[in-house]
N, C-alpha and C. Protein backbone atom coordinates (compact mmCIF):
# COMPACT_ATOMS: atom_id res chain seq x y z
N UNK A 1 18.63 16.16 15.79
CA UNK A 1 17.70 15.63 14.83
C UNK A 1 16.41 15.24 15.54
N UNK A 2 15.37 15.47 15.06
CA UNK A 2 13.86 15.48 15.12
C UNK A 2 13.48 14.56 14.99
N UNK A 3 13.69 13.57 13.56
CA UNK A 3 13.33 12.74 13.31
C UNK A 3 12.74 11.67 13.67
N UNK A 4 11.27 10.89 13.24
CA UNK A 4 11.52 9.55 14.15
C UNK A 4 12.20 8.54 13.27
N UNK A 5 12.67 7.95 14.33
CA UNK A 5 13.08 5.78 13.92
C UNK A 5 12.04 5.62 13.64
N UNK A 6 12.45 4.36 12.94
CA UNK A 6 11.54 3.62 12.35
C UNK A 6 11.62 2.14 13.55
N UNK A 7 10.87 1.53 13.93
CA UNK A 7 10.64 0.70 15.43
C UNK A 7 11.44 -0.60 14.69
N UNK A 8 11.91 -1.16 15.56
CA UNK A 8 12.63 -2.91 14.91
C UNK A 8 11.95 -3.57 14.49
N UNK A 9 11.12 -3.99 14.86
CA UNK A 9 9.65 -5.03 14.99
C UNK A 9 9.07 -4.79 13.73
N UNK A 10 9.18 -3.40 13.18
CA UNK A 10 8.18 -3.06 11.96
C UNK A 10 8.63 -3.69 10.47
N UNK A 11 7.70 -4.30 10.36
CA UNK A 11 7.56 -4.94 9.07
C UNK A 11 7.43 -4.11 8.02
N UNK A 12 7.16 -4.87 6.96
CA UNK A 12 6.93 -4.25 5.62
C UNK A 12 6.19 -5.15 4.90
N UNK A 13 5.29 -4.47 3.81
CA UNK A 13 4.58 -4.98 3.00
C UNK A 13 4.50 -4.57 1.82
N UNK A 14 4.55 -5.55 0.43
CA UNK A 14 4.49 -5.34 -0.73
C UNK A 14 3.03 -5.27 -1.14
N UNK A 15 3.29 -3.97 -2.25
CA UNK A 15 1.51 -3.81 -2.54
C UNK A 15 1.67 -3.78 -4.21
N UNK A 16 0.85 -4.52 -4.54
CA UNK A 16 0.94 -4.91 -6.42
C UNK A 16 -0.34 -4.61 -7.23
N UNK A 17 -0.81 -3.49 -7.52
CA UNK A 17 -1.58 -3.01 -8.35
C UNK A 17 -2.30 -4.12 -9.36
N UNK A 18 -3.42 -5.22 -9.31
CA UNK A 18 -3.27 -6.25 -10.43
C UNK A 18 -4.95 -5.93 -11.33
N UNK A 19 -5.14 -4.79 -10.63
CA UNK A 19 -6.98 -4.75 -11.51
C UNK A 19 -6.70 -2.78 -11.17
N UNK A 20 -7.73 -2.73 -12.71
CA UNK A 20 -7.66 -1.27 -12.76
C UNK A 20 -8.68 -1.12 -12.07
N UNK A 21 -8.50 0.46 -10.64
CA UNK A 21 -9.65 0.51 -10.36
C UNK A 21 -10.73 0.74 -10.85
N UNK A 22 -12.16 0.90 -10.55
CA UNK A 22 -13.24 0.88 -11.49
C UNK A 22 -14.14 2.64 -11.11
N UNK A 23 -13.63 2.90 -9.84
CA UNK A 23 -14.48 3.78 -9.23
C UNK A 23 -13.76 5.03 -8.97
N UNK A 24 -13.94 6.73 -8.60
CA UNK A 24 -12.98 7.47 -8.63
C UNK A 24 -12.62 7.62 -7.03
N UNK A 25 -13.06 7.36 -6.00
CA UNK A 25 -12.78 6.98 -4.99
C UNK A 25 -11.45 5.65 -4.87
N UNK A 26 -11.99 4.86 -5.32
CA UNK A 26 -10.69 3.64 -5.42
C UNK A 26 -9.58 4.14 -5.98
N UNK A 27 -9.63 5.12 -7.45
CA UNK A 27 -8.36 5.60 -7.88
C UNK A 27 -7.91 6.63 -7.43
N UNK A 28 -8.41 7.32 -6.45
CA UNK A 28 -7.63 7.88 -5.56
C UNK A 28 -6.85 7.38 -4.27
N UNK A 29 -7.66 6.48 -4.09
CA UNK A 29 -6.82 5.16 -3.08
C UNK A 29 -5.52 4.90 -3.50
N UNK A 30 -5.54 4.36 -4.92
CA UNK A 30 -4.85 3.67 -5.19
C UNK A 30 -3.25 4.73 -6.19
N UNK A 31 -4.12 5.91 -6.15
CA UNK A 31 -3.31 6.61 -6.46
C UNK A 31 -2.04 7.53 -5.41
N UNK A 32 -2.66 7.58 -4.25
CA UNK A 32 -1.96 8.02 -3.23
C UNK A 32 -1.01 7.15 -2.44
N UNK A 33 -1.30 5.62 -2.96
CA UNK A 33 -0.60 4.83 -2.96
C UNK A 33 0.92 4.65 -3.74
N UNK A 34 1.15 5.30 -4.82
CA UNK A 34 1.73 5.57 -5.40
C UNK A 34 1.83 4.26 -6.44
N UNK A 35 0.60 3.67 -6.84
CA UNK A 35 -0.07 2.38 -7.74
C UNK A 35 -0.61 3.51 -8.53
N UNK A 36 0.30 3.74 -9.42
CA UNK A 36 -0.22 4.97 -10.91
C UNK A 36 -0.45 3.85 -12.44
N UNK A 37 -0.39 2.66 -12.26
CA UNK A 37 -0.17 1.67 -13.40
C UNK A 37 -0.26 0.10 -13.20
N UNK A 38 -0.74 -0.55 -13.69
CA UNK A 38 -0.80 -1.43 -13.50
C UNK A 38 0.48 -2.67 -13.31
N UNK A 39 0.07 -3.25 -12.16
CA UNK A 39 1.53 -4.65 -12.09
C UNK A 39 2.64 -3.66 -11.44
N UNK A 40 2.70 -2.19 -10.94
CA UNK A 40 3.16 -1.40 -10.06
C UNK A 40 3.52 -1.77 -8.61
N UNK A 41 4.51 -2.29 -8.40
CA UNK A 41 4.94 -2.64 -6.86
C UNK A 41 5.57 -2.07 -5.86
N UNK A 42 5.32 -1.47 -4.74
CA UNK A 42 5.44 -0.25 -3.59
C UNK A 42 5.58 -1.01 -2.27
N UNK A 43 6.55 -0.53 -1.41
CA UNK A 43 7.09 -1.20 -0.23
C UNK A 43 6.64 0.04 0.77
N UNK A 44 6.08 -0.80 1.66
CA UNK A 44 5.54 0.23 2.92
C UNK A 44 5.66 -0.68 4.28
N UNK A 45 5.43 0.41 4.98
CA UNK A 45 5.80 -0.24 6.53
C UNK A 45 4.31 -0.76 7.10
N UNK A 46 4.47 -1.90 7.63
CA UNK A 46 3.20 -2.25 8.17
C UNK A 46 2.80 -1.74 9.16
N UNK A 47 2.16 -0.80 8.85
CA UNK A 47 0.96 0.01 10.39
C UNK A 47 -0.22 0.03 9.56
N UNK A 48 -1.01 0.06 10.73
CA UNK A 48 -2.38 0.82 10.73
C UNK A 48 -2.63 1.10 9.61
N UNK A 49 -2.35 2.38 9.23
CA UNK A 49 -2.88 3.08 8.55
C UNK A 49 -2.53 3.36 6.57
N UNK A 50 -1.49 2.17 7.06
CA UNK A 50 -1.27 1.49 5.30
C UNK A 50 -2.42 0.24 5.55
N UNK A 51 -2.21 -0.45 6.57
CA UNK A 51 -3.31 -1.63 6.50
C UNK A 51 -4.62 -1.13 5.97
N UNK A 52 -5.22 0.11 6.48
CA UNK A 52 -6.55 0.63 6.22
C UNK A 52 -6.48 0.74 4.48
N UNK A 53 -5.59 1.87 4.00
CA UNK A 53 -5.79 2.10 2.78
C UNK A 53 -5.63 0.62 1.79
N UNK A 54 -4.85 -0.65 2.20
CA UNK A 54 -5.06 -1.43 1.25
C UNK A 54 -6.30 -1.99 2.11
N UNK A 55 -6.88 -2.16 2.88
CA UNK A 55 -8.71 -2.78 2.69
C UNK A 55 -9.21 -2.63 1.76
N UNK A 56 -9.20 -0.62 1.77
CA UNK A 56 -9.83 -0.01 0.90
C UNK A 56 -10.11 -0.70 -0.42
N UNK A 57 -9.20 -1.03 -0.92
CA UNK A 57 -8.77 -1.36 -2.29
C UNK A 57 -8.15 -2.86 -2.76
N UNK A 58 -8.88 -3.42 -1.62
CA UNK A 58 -8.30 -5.28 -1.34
C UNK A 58 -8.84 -5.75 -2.62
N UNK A 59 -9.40 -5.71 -3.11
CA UNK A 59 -9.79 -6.54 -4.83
C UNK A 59 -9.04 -6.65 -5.72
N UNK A 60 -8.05 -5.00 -5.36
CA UNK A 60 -7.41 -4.52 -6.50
C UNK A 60 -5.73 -4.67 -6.80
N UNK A 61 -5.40 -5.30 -5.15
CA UNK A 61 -3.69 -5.41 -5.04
C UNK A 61 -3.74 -6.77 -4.39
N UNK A 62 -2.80 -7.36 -4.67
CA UNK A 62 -2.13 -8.30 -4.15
C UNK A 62 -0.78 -7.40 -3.17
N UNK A 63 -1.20 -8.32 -1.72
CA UNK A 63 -0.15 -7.56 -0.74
C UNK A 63 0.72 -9.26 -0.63
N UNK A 64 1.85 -8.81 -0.05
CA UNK A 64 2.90 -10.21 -0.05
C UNK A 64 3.97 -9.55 1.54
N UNK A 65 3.66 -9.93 2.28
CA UNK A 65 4.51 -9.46 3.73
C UNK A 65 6.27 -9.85 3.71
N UNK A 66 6.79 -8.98 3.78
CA UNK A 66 8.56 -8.84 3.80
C UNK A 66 9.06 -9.32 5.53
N UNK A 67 10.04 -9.75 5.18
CA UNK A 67 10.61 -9.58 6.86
C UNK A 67 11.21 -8.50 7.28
């Protein structure tokens, strides 16, 4: 198997859709997010590069950190 692990240390973060985006840039943010609806809640691993995409769109989600 190929696959990678997922690291111990790695967290997770809840992301909650709470404002419709306004712009078509943001709803593609927020769409690749897999935030298709409003009050929509999605569990992701905390790296980088989920951190970036919710900046993007920090107005629009409430994030809440998991252990």
């Amino acid at each position: 198997m190929t696959g990678k692990k997922k690291a111990a240390s790695e967290g997770q973060i809840e992301v909650t859709l709470v404002r419709k985006p306004p712009t078509e840039k943001l709803r593609v943010v927020a769409w690749s997010m897999g935030l298709r609806k409003l009050n929509r809640t999605r569990c992701y691993p905390d790296r980088p590069e989920i951190r970036g995409m919710v900046f993007a769109i920090k107005d629009l989600v409430k994030v809440t950190e998991r252990a």
